[in-house]
PDB file of N, CA and C in Angstrom:
ATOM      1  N   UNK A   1     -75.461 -49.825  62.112  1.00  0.00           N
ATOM      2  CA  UNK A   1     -75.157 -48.697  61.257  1.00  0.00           C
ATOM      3  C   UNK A   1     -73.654 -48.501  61.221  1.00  0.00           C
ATOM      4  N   UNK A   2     -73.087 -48.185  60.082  1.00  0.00           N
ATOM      5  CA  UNK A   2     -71.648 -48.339  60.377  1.00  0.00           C
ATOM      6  C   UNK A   2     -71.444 -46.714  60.392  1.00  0.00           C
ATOM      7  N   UNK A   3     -70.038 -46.757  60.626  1.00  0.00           N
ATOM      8  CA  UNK A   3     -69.647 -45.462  60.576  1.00  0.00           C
ATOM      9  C   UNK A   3     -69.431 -44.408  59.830  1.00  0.00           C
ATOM     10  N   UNK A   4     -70.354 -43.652  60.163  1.00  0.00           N
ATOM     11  CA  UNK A   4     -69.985 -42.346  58.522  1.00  0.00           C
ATOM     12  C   UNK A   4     -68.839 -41.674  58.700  1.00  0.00           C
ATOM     13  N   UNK A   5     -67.706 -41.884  59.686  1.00  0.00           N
ATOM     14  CA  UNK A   5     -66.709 -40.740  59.146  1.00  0.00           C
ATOM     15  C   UNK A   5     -65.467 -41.583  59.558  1.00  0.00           C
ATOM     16  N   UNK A   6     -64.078 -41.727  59.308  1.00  0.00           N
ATOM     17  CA  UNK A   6     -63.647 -42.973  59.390  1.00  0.00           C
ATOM     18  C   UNK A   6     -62.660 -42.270  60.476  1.00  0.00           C
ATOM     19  N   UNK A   7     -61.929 -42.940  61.170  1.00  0.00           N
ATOM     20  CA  UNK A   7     -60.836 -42.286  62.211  1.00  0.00           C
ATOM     21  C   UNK A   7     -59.741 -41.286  61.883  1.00  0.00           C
ATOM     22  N   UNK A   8     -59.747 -41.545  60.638  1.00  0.00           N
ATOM     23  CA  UNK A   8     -58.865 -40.926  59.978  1.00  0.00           C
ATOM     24  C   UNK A   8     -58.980 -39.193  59.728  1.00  0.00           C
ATOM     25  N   UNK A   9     -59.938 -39.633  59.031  1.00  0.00           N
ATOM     26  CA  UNK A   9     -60.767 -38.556  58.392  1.00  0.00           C
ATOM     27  C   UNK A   9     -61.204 -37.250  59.524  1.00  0.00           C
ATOM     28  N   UNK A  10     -62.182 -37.968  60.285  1.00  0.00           N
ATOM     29  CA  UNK A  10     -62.356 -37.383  61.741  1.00  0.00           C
ATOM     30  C   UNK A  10     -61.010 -37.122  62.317  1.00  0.00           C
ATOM     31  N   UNK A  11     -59.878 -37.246  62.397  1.00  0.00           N
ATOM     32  CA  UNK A  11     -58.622 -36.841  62.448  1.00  0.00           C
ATOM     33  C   UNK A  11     -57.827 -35.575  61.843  1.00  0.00           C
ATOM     34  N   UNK A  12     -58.269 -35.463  60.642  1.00  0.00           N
ATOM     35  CA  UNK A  12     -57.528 -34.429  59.578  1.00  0.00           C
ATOM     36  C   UNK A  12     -58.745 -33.701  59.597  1.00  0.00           C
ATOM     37  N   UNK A  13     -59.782 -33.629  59.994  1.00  0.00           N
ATOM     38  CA  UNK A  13     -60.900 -32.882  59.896  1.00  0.00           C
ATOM     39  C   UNK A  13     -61.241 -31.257  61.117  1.00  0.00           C
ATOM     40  N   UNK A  14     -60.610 -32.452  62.367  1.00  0.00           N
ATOM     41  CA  UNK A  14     -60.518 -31.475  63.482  1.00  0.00           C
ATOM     42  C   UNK A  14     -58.630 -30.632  63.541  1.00  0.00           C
ATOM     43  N   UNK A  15     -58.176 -31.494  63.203  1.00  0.00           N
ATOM     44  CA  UNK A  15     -56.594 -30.422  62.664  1.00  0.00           C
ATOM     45  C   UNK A  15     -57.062 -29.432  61.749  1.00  0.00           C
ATOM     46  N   UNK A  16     -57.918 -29.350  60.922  1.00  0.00           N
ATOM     47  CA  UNK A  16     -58.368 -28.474  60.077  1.00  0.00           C
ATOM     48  C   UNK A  16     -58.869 -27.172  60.541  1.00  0.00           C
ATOM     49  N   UNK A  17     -60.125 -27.439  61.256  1.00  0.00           N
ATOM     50  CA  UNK A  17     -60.487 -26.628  61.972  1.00  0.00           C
ATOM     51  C   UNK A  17     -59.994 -26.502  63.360  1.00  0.00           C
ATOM     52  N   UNK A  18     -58.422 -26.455  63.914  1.00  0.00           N
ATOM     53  CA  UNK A  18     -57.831 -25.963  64.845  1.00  0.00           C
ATOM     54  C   UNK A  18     -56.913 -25.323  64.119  1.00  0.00           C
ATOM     55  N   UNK A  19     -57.013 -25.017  62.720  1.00  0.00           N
ATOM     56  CA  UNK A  19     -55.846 -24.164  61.940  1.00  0.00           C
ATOM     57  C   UNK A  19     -57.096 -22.698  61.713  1.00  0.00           C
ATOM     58  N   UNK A  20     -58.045 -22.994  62.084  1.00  0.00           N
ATOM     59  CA  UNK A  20     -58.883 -21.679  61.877  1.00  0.00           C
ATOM     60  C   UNK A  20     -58.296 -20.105  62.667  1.00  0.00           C
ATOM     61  N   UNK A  21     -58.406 -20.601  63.827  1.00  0.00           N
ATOM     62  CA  UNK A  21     -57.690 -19.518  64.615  1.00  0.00           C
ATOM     63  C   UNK A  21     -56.563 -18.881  64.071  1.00  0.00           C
ATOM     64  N   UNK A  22     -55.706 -19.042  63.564  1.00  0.00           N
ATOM     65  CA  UNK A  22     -54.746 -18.817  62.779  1.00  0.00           C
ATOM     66  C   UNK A  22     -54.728 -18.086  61.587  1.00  0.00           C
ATOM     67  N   UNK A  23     -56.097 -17.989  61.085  1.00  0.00           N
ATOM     68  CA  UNK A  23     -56.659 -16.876  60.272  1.00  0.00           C
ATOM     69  C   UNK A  23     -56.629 -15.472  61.507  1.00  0.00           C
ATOM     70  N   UNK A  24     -57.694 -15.694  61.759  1.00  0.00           N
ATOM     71  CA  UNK A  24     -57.392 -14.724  62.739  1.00  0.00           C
ATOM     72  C   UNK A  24     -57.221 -13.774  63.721  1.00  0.00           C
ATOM     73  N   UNK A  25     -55.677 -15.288  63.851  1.00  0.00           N
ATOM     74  CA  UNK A  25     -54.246 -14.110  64.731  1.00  0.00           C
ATOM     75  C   UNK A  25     -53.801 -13.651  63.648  1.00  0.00           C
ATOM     76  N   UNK A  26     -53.594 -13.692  62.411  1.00  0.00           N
ATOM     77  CA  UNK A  26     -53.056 -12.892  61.044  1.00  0.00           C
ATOM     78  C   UNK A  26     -53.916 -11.797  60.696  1.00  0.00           C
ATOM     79  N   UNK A  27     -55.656 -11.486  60.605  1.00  0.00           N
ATOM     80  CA  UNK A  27     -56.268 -10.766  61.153  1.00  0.00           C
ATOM     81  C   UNK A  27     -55.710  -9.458  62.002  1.00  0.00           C
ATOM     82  N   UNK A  28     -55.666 -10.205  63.573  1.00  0.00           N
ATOM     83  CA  UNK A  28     -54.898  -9.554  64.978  1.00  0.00           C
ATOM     84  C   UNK A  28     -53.755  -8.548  64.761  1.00  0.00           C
ATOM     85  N   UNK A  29     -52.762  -9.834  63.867  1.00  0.00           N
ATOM     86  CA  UNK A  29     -51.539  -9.385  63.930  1.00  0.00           C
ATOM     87  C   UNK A  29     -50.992  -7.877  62.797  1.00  0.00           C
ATOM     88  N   UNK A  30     -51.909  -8.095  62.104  1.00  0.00           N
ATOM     89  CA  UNK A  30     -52.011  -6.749  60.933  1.00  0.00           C
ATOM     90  C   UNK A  30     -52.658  -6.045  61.640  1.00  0.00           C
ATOM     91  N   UNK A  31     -54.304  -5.980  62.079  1.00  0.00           N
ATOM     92  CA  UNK A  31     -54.191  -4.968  62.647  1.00  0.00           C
ATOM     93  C   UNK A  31     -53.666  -4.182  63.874  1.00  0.00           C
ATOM     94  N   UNK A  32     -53.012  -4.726  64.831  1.00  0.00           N
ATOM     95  CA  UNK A  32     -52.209  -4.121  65.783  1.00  0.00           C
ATOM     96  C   UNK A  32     -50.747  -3.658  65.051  1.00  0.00           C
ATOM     97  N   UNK A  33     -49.909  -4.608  64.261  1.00  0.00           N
ATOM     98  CA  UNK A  33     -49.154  -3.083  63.869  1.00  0.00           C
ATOM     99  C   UNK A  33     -49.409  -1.889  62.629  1.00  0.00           C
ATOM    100  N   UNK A  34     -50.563  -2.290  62.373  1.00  0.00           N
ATOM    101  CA  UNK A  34     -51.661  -0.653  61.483  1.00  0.00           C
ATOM    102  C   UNK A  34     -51.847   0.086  62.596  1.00  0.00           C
ATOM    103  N   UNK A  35     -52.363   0.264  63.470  1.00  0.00           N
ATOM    104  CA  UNK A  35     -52.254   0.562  65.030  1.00  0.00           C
ATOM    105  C   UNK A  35     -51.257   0.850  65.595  1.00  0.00           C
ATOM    106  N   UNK A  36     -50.609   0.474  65.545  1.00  0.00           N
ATOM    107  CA  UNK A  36     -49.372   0.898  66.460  1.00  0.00           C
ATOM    108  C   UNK A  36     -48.275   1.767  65.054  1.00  0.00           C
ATOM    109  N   UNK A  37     -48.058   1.911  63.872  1.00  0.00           N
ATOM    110  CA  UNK A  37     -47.549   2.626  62.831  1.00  0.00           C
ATOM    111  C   UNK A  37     -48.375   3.953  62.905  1.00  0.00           C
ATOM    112  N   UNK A  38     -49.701   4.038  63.137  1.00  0.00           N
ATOM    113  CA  UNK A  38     -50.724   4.906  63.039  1.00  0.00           C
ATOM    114  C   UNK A  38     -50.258   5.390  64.125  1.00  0.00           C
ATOM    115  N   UNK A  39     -49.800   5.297  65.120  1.00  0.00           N
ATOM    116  CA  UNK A  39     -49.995   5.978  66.679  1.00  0.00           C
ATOM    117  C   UNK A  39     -48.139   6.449  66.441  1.00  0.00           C
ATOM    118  N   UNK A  40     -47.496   5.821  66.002  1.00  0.00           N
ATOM    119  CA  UNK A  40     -46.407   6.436  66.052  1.00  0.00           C
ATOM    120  C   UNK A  40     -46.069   7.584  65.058  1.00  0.00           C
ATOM    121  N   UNK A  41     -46.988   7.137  63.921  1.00  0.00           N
ATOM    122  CA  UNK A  41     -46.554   8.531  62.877  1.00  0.00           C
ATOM    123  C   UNK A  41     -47.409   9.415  63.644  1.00  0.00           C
ATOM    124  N   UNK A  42     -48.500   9.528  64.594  1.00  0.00           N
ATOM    125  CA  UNK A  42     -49.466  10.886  64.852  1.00  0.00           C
ATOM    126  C   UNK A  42     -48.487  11.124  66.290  1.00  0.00           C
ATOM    127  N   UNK A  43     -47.583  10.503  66.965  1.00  0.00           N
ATOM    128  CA  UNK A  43     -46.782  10.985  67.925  1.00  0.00           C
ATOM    129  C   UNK A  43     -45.353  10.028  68.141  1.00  0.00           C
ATOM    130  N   UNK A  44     -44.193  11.162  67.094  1.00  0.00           N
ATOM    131  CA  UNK A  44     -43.149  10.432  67.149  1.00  0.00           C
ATOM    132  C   UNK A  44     -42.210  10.412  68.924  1.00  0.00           C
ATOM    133  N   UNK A  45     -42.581  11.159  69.105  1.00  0.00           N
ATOM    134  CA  UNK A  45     -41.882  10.490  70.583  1.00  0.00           C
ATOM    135  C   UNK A  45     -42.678   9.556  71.474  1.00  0.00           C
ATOM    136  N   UNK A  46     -43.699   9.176  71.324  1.00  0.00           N
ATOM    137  CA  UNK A  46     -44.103   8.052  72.089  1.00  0.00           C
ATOM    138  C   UNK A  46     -43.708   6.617  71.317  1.00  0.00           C
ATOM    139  N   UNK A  47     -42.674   6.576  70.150  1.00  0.00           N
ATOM    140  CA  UNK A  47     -42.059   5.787  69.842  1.00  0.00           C
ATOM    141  C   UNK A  47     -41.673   5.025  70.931  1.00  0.00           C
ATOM    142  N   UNK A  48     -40.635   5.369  71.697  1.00  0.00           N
ATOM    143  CA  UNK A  48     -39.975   4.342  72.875  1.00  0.00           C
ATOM    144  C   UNK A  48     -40.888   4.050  74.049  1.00  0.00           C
ATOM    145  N   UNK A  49     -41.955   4.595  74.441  1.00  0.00           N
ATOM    146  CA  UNK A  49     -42.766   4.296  75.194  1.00  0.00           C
ATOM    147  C   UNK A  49     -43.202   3.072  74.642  1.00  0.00           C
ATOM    148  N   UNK A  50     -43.905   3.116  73.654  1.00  0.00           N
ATOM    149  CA  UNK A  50     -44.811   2.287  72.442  1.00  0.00           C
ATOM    150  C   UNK A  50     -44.177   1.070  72.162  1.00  0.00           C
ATOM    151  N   UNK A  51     -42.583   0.976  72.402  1.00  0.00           N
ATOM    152  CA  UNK A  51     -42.150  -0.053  71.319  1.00  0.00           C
ATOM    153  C   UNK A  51     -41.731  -1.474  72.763  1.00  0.00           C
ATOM    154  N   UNK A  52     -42.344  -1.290  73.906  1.00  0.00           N
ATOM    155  CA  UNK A  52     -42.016  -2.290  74.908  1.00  0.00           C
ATOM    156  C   UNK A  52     -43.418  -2.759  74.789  1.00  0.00           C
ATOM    157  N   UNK A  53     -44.704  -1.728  74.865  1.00  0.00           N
ATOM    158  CA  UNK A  53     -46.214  -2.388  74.274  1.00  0.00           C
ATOM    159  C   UNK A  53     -46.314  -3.550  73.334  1.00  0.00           C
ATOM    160  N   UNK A  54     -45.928  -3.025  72.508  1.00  0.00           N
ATOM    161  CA  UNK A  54     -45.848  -3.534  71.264  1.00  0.00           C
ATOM    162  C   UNK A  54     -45.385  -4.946  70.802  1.00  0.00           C
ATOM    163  N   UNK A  55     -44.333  -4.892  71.870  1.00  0.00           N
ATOM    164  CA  UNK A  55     -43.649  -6.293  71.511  1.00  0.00           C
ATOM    165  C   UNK A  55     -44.347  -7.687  72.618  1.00  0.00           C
ATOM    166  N   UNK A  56     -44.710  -7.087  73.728  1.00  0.00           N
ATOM    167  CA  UNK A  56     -45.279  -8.147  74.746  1.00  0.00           C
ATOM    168  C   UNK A  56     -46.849  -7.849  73.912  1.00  0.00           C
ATOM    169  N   UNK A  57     -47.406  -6.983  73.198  1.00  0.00           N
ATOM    170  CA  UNK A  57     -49.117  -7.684  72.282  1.00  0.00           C
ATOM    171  C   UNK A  57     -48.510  -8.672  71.666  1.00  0.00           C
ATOM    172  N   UNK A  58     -47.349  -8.294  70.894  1.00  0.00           N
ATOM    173  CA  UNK A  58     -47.058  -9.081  69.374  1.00  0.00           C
ATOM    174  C   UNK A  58     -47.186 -10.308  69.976  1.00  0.00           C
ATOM    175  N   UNK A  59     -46.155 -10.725  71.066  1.00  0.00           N
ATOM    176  CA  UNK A  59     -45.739 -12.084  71.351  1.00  0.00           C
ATOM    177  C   UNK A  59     -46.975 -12.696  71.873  1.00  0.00           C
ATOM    178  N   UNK A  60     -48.098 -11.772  72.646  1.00  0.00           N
ATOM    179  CA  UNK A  60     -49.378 -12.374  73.610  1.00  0.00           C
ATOM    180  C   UNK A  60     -49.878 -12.969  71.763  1.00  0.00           C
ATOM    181  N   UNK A  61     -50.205 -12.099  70.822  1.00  0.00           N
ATOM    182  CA  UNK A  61     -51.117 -12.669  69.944  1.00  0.00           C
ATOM    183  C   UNK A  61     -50.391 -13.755  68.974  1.00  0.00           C
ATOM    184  N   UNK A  62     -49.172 -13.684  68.986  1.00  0.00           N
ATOM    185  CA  UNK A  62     -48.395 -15.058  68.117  1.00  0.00           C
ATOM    186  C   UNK A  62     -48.533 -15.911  69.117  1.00  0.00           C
ATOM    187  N   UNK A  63     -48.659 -16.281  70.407  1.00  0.00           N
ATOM    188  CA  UNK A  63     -48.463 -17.425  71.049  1.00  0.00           C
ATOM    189  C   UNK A  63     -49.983 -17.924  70.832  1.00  0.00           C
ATOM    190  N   UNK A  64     -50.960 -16.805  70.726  1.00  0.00           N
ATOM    191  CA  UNK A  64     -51.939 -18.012  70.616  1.00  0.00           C
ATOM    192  C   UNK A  64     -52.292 -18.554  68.986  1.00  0.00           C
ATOM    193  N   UNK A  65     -51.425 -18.528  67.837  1.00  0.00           N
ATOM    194  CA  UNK A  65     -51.124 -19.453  66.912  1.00  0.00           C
ATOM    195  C   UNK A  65     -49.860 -20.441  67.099  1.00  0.00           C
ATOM    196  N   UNK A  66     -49.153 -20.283  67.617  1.00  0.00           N
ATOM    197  CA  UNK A  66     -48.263 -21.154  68.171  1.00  0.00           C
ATOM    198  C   UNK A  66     -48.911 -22.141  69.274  1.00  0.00           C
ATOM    199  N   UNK A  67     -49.840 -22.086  69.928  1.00  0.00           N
ATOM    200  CA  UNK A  67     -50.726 -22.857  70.499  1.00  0.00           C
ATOM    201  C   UNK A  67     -51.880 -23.904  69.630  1.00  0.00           C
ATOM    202  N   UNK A  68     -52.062 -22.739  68.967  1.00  0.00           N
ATOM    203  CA  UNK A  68     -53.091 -23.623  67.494  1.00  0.00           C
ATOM    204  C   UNK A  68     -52.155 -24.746  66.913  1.00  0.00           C
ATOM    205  N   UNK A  69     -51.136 -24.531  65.949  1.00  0.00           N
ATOM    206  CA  UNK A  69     -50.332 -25.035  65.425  1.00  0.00           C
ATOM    207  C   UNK A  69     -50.249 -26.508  66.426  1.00  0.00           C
ATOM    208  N   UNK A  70     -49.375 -26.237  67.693  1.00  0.00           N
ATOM    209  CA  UNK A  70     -48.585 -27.162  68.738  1.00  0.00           C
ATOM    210  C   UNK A  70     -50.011 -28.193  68.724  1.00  0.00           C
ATOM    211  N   UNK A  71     -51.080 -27.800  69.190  1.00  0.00           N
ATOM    212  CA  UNK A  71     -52.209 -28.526  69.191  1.00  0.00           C
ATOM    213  C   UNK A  71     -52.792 -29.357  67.724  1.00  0.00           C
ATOM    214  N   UNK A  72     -52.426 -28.580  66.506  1.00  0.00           N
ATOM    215  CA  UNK A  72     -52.684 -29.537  65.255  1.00  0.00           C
ATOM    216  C   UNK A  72     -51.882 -30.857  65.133  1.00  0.00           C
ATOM    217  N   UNK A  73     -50.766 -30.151  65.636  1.00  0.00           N
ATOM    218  CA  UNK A  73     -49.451 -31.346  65.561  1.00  0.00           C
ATOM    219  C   UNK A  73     -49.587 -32.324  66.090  1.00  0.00           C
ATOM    220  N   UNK A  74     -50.231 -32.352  67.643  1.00  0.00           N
ATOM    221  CA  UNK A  74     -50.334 -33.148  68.440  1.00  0.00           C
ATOM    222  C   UNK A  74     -51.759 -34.238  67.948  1.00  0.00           C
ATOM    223  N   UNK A  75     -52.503 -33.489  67.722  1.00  0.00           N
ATOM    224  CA  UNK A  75     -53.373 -34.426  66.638  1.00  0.00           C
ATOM    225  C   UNK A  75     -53.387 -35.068  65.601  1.00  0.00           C
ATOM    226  N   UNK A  76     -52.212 -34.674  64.958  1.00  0.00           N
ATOM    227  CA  UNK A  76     -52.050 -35.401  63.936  1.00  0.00           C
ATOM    228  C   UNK A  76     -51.452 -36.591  64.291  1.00  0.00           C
ATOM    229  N   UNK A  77     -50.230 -37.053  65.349  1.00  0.00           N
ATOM    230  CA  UNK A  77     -49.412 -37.689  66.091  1.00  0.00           C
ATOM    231  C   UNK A  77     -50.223 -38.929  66.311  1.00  0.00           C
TER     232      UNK A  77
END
């Protein structure tokens, strides 16, 4: 029986679906700062509390598309 899917193919197929995640962290990433705009207009002084949160979520939820990505790349290679 020969092969139904060729190396190739099976190649660009699974890069494909390791770009899924990446939907979404774009998902993630809108709604945490709708969330975090929402929490600062209902309490403007927890602004500076809020804005050290904010930036270690942002970076936790971009690294795991920057992980997706690094991993497509490497498959494609």
């Amino acid at each position: 029986m020969e092969n139904l899917v060729s190396s190739d193919a099976a190649k660009y197929i699974s890069v494909a679906l390791c770009t899924i995640p990446m939907a979404v962290v774009a998902w993630g990433i809108t709604k945490f700062w709708t969330t975090l705009f929402d929490n600062v207009g209902r309490n403007p002084q927890a602004n500076n509390e809020l804005k050290g949160y904010a930036m270690v979520g942002f970076a936790t939820i971009e690294a795991i598309a920057l992980y997706c990505l690094a991993i497509a790349i490497m498959m494609l290679l």
